[in-house]
C-alpha atoms as a PDB file:
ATOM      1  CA  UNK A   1     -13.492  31.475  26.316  1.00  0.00           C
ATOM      2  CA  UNK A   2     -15.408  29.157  28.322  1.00  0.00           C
ATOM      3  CA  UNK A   3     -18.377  30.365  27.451  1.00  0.00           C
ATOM      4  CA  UNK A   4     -17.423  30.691  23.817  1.00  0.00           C
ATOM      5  CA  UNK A   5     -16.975  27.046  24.083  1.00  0.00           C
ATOM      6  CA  UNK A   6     -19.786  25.653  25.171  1.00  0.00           C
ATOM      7  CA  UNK A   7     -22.097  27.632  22.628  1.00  0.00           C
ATOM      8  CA  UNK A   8     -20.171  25.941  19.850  1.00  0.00           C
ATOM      9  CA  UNK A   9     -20.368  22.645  21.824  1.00  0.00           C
ATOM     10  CA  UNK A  10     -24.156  22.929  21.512  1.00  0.00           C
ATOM     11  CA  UNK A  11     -23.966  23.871  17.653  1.00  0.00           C
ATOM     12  CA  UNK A  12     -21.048  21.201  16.273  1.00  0.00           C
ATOM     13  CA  UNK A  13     -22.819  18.496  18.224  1.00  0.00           C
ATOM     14  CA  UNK A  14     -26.404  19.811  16.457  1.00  0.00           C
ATOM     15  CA  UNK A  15     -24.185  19.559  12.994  1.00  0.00           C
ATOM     16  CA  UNK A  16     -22.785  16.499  13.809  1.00  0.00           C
ATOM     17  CA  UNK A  17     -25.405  14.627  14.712  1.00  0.00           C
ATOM     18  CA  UNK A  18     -27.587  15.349  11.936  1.00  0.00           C
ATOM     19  CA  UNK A  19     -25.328  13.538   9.863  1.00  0.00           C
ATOM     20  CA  UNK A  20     -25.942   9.825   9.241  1.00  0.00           C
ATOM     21  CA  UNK A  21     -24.456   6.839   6.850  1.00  0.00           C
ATOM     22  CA  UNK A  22     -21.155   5.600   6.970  1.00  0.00           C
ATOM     23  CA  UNK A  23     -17.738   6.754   8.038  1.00  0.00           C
ATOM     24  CA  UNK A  24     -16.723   8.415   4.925  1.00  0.00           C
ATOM     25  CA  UNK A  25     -15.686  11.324   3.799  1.00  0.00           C
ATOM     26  CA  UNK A  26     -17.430  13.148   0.755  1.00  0.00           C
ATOM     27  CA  UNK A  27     -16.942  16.560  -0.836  1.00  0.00           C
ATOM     28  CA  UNK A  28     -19.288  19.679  -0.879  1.00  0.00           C
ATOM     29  CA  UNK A  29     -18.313  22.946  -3.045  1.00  0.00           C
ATOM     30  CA  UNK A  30     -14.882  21.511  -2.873  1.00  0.00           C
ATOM     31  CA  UNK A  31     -14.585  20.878   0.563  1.00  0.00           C
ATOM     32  CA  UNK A  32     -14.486  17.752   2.886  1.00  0.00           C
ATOM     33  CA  UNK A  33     -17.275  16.917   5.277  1.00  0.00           C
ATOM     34  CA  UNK A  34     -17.443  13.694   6.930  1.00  0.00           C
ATOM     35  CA  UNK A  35     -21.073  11.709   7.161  1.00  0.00           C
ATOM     36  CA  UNK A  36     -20.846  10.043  10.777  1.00  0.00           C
ATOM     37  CA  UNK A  37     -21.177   6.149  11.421  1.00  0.00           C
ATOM     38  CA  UNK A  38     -22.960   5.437  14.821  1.00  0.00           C
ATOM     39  CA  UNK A  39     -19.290   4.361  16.041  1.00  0.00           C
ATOM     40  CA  UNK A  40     -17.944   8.069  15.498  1.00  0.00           C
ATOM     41  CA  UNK A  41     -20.934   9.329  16.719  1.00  0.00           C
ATOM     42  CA  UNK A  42     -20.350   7.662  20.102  1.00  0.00           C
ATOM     43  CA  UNK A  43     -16.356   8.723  20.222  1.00  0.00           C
ATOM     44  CA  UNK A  44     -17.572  12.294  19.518  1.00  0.00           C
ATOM     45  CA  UNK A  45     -19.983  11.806  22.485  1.00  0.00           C
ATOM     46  CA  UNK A  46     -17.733   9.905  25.218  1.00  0.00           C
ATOM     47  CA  UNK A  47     -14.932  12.973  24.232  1.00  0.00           C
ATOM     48  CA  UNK A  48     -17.523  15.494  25.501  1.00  0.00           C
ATOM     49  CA  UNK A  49     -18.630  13.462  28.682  1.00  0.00           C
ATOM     50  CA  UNK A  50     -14.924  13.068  29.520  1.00  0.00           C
ATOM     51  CA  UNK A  51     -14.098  16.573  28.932  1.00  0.00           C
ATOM     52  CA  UNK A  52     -17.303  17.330  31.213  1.00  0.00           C
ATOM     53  CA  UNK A  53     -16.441  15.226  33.330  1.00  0.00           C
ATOM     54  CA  UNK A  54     -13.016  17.453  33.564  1.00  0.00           C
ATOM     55  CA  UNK A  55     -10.898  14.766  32.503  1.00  0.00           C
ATOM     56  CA  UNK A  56      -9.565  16.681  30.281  1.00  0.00           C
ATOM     57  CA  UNK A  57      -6.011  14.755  29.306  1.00  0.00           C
ATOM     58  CA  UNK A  58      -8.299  11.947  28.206  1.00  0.00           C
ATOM     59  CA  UNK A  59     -10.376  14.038  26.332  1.00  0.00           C
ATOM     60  CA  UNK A  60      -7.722  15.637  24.551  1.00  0.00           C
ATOM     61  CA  UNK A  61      -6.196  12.161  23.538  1.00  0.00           C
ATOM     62  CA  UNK A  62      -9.442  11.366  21.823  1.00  0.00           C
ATOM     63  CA  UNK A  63      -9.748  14.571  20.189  1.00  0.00           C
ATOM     64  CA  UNK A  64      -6.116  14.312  18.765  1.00  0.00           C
ATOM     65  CA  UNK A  65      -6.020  10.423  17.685  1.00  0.00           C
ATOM     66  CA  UNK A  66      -9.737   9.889  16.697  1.00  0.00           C
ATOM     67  CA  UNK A  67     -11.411  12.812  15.737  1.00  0.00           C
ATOM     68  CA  UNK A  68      -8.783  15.205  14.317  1.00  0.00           C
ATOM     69  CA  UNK A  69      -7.457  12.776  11.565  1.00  0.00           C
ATOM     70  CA  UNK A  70     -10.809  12.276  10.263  1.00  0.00           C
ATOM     71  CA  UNK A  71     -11.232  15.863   9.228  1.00  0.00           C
ATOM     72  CA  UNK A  72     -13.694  16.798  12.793  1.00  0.00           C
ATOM     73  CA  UNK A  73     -13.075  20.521  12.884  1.00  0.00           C
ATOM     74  CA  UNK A  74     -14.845  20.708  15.773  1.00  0.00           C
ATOM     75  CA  UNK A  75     -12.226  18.031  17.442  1.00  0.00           C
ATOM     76  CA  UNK A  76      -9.551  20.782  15.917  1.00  0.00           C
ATOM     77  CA  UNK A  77     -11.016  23.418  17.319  1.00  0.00           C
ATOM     78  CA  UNK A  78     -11.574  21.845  20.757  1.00  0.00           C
ATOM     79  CA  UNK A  79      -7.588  21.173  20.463  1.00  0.00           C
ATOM     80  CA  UNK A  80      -6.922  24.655  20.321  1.00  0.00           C
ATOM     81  CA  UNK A  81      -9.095  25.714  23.180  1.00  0.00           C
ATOM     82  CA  UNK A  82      -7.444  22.904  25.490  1.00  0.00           C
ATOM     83  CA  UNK A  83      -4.102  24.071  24.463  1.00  0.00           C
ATOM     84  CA  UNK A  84      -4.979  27.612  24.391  1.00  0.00           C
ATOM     85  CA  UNK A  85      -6.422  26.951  28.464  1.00  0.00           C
ATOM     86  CA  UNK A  86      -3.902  24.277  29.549  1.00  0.00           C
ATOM     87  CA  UNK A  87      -6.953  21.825  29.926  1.00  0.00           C
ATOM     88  CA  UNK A  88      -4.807  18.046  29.933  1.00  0.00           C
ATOM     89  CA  UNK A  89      -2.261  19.361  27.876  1.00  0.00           C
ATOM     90  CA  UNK A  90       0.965  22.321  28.416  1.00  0.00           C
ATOM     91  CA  UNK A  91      -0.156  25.781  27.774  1.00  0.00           C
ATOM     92  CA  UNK A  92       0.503  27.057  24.596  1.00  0.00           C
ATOM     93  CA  UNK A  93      -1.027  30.269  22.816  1.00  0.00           C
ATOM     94  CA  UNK A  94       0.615  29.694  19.867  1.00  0.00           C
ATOM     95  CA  UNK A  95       0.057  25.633  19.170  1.00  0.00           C
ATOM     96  CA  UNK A  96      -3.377  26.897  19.991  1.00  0.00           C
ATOM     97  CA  UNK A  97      -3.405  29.635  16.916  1.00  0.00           C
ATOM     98  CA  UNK A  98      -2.290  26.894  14.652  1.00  0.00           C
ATOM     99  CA  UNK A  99      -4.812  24.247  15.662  1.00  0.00           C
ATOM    100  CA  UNK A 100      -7.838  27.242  15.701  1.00  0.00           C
ATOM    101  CA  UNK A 101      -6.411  28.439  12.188  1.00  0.00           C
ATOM    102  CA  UNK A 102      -6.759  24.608  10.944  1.00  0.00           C
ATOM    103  CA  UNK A 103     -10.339  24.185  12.258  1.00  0.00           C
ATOM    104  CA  UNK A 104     -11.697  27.249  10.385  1.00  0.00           C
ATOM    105  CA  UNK A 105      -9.936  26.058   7.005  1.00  0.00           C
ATOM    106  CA  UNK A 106     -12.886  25.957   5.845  1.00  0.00           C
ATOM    107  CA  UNK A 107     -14.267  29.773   6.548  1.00  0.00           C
ATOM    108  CA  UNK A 108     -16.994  28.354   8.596  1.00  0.00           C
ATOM    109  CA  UNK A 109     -18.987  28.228  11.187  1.00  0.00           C
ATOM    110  CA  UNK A 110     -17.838  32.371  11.968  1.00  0.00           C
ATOM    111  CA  UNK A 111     -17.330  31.988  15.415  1.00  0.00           C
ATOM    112  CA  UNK A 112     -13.877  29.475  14.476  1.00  0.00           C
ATOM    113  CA  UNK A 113     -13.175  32.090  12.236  1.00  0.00           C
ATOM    114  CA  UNK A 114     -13.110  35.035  14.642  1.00  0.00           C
ATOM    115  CA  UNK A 115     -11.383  33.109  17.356  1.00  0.00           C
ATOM    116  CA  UNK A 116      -8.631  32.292  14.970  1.00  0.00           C
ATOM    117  CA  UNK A 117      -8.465  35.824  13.924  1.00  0.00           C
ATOM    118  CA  UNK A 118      -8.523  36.572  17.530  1.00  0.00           C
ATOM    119  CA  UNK A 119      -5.372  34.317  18.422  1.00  0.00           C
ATOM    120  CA  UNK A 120      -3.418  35.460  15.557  1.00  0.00           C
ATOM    121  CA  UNK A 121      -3.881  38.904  16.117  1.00  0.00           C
ATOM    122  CA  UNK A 122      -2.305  38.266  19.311  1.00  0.00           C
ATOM    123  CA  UNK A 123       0.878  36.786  18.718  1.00  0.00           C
ATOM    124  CA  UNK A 124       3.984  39.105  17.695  1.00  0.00           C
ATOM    125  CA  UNK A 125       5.751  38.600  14.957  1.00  0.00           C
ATOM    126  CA  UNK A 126       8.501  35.659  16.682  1.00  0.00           C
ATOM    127  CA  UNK A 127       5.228  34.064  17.402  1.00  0.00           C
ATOM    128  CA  UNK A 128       3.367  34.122  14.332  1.00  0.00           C
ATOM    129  CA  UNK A 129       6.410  33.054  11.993  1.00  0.00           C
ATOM    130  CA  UNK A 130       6.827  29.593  14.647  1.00  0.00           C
ATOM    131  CA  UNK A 131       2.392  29.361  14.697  1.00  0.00           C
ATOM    132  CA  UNK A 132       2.981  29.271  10.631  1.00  0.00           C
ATOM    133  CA  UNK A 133       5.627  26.626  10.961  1.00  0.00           C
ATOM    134  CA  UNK A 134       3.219  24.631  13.361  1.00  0.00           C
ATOM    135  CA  UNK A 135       0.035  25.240  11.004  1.00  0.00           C
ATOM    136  CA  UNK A 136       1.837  23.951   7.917  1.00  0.00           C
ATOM    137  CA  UNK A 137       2.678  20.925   9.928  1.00  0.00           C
ATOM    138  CA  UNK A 138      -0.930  20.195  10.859  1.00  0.00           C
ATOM    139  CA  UNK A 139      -2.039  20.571   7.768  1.00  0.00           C
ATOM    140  CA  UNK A 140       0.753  17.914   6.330  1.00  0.00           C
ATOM    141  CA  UNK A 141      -1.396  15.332   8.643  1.00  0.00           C
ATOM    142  CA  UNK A 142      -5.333  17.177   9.259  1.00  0.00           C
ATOM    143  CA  UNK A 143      -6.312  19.470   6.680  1.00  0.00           C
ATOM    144  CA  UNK A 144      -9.203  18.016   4.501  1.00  0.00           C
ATOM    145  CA  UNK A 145      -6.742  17.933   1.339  1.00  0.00           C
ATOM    146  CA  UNK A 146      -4.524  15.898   3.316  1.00  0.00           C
ATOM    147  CA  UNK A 147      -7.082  13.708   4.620  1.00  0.00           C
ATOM    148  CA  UNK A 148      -8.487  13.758   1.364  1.00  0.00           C
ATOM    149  CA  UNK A 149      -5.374  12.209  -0.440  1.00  0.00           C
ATOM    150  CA  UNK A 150      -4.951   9.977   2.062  1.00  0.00           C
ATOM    151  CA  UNK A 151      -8.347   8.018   1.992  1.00  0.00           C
ATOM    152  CA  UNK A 152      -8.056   8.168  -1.654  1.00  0.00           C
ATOM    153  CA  UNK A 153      -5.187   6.153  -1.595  1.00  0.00           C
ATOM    154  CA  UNK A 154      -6.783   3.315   0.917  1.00  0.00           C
ATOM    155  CA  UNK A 155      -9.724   3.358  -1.114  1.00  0.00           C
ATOM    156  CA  UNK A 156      -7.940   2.769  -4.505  1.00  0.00           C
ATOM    157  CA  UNK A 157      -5.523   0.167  -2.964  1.00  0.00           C
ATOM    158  CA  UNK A 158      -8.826  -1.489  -0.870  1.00  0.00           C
ATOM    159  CA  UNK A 159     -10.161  -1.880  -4.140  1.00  0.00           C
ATOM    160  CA  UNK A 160      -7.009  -3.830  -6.010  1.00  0.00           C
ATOM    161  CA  UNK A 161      -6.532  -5.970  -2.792  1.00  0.00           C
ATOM    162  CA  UNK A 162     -10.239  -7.139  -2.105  1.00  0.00           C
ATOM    163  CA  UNK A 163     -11.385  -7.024  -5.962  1.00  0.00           C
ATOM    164  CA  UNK A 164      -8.736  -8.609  -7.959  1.00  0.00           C
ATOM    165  CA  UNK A 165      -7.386 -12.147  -8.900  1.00  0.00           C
ATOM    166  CA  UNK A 166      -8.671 -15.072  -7.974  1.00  0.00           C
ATOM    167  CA  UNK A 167     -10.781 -13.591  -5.167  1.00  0.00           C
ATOM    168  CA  UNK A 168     -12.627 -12.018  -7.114  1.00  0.00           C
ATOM    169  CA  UNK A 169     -14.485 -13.756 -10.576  1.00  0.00           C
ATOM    170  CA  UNK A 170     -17.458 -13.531 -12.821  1.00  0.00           C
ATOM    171  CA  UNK A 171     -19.386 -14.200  -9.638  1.00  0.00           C
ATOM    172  CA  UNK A 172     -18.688 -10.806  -7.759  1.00  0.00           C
ATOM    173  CA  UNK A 173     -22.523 -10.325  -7.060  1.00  0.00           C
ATOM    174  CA  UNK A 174     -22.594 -13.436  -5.213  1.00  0.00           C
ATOM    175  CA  UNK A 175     -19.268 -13.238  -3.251  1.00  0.00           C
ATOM    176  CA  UNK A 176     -19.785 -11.707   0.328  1.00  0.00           C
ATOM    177  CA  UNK A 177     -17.241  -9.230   1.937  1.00  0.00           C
ATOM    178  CA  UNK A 178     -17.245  -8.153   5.655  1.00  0.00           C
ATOM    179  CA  UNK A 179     -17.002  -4.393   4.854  1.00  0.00           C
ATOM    180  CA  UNK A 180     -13.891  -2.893   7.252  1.00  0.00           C
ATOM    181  CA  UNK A 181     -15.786   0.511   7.866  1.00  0.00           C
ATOM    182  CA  UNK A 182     -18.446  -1.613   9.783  1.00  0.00           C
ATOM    183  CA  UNK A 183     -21.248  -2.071   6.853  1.00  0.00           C
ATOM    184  CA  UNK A 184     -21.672  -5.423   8.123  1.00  0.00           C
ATOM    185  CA  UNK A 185     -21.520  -8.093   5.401  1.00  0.00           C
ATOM    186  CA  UNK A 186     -21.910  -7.342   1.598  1.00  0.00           C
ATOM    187  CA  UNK A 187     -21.833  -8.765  -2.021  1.00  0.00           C
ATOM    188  CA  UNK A 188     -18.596  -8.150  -4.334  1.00  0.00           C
ATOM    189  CA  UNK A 189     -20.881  -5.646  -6.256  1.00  0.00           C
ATOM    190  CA  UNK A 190     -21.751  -3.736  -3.727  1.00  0.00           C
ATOM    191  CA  UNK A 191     -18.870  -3.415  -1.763  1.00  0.00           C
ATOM    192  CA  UNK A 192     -17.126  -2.585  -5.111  1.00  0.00           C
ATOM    193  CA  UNK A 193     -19.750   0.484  -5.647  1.00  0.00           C
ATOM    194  CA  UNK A 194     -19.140   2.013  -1.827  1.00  0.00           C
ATOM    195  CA  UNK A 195     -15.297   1.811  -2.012  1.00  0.00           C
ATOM    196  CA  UNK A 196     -15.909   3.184  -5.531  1.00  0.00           C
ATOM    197  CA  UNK A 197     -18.459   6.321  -4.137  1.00  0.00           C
ATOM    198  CA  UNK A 198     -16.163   6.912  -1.609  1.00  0.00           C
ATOM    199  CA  UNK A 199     -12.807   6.859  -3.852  1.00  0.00           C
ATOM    200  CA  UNK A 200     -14.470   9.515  -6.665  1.00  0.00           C
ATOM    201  CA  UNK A 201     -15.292  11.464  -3.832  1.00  0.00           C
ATOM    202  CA  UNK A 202     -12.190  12.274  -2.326  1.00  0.00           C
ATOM    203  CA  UNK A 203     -10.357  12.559  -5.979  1.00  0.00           C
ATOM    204  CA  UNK A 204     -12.818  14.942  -6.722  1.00  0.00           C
ATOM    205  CA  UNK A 205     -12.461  16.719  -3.749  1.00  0.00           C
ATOM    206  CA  UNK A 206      -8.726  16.775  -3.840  1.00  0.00           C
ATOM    207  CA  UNK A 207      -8.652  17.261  -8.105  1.00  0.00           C
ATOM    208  CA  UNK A 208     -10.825  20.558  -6.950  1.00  0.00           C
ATOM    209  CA  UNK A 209      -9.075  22.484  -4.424  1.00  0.00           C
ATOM    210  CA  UNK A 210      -5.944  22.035  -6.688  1.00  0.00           C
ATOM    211  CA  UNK A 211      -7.464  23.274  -9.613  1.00  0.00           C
ATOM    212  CA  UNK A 212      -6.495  20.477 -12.109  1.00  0.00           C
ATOM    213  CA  UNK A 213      -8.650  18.134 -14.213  1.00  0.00           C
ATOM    214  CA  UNK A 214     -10.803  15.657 -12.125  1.00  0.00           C
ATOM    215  CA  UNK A 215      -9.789  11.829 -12.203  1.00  0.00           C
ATOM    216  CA  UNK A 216     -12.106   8.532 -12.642  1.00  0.00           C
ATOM    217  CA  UNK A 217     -12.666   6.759  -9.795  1.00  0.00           C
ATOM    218  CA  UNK A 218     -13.329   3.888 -12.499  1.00  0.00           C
ATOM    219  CA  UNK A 219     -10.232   4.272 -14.749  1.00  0.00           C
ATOM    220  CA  UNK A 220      -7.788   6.130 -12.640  1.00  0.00           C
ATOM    221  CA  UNK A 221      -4.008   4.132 -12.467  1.00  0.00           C
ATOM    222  CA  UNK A 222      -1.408   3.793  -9.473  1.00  0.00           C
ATOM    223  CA  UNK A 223       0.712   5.618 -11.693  1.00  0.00           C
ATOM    224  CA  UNK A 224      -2.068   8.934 -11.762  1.00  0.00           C
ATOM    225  CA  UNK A 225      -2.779   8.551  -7.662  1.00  0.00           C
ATOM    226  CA  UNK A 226       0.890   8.969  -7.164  1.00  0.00           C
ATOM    227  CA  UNK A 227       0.969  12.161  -9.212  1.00  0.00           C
ATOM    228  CA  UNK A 228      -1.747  13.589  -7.618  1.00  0.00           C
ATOM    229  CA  UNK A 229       0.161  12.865  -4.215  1.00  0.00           C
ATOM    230  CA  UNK A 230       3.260  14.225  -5.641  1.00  0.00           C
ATOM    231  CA  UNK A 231       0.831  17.468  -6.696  1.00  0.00           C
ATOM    232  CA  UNK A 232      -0.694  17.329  -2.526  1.00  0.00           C
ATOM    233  CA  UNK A 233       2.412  17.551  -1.125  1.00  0.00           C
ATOM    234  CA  UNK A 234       3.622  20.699  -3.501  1.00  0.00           C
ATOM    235  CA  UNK A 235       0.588  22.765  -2.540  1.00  0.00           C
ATOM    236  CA  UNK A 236       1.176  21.484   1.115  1.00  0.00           C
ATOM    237  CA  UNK A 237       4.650  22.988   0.884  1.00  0.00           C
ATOM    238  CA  UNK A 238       3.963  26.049  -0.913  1.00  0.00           C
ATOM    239  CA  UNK A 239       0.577  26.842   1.044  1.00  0.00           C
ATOM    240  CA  UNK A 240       0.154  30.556   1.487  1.00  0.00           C
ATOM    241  CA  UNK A 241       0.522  31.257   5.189  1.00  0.00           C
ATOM    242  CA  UNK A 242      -0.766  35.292   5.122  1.00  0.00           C
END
């Protein structure tokens, strides 16, 4: 196992940090992947040192609150190893399964998908019925349709609070807006355009992996996002667990 992690170690942090841009997440063949800002970057980085450094509950803390929720599946994964080897958290084989099963969602990179096959193999049948409970659960709060729906619903809502009313008038392009993701200091227009980007991104990313007809960043109503919620938390509830 150790060994198993440290050759991923080497190849998420090669993925990872040949990403660049902002902290946002964007869809590819209907599934999310998250560009890196330099601040994630360095969160991704101190979690390694730490857990190099064997200080392992702090690492895990890290992985769970700042890496996980963004959709990091190698911050998943690395939550089912400590689990799986009692590294700064209990012991627990089948917590572990769930959290490995959740990292390799996505049917990629093979090695996540083998030791999730691994784990579940593994586990008798008591077992796997309480790791399905558990993986349903995770994927409530970390799965990238989750997270998906989720920064959809900031982004529409960041639009209507920073872009409407009297804050916002016929003078957008010259108005300047400290951008919360850390893009420094922008016009109206252009912070308009990035929450926009990043909004049709995750509705088209969510609209896909349901299946249903894709939604206008541009047009789409508070009455439509709340649908589509209502339609995330069905296929959340009815996920196939086989």
């Amino acid at each position: 196992m150790r060994e198993l992690k440290y050759t991923l170690t080497l190849l998420l942090l090669a993925i990872a940090f040949g990403h660049a841009g902002t902290a946002l997440a964007q869809h590819s063949g209907g599934k999310l992947s998250v560009e890196l800002d330099s601040k994630t970057l360095s969160v991704q980085a101190k979690a390694e040192e730490l857990f190099e450094r064997e200080d392992y509950r702090r690492a895990h803390i890290i992985y769970l609150k700042d890496l996980a929720p963004i959709g990091d599946k190698y911050a998943q994964y690395m939550l089912g190893f400590m689990t799986a080897s009692g590294l700064g958290v209990e012991q627990d084989a089948v917590l572990a399964s769930a959290w490995y099963r959740l990292a390799a969602e996505r049917g990629e990179p093979k090695e996540f998908v083998a030791t999730m096959d691994d784990f579940l193999f593994s586990l008798d049948a008591v077992d796997r019925e309480r790791a399905d409970r558990i993986y349903l659960d995770l994927c409530r709060e970390y799965s990238d349709i989750a997270i998906s729906m989720r920064e959809a619903r900031d982004e529409f809502y960041r639009l209507r609070r920073d872009l409407t009313g009297s804050r916002l008038g016929a003078t957008s392009s010259a108005m300047t807006i400290v951008e919360p993701r850390g893009g420094g200091t922008v016009s109206g227009d252009a912070f308009y355009d990035r929450v926009r980007r990043r909004l049709q991104a995750h509705l088209d990313n969510v609209t896909r992996m349901l299946g249903i007809q894709r939604l206008d960043a541009e047009t789409v109503t508070a009455g439509e996002l709340a649908k589509l919620e209502d339609q995330v938390r069905d296929y959340l509830g009815r996920m196939d667990t086989d």
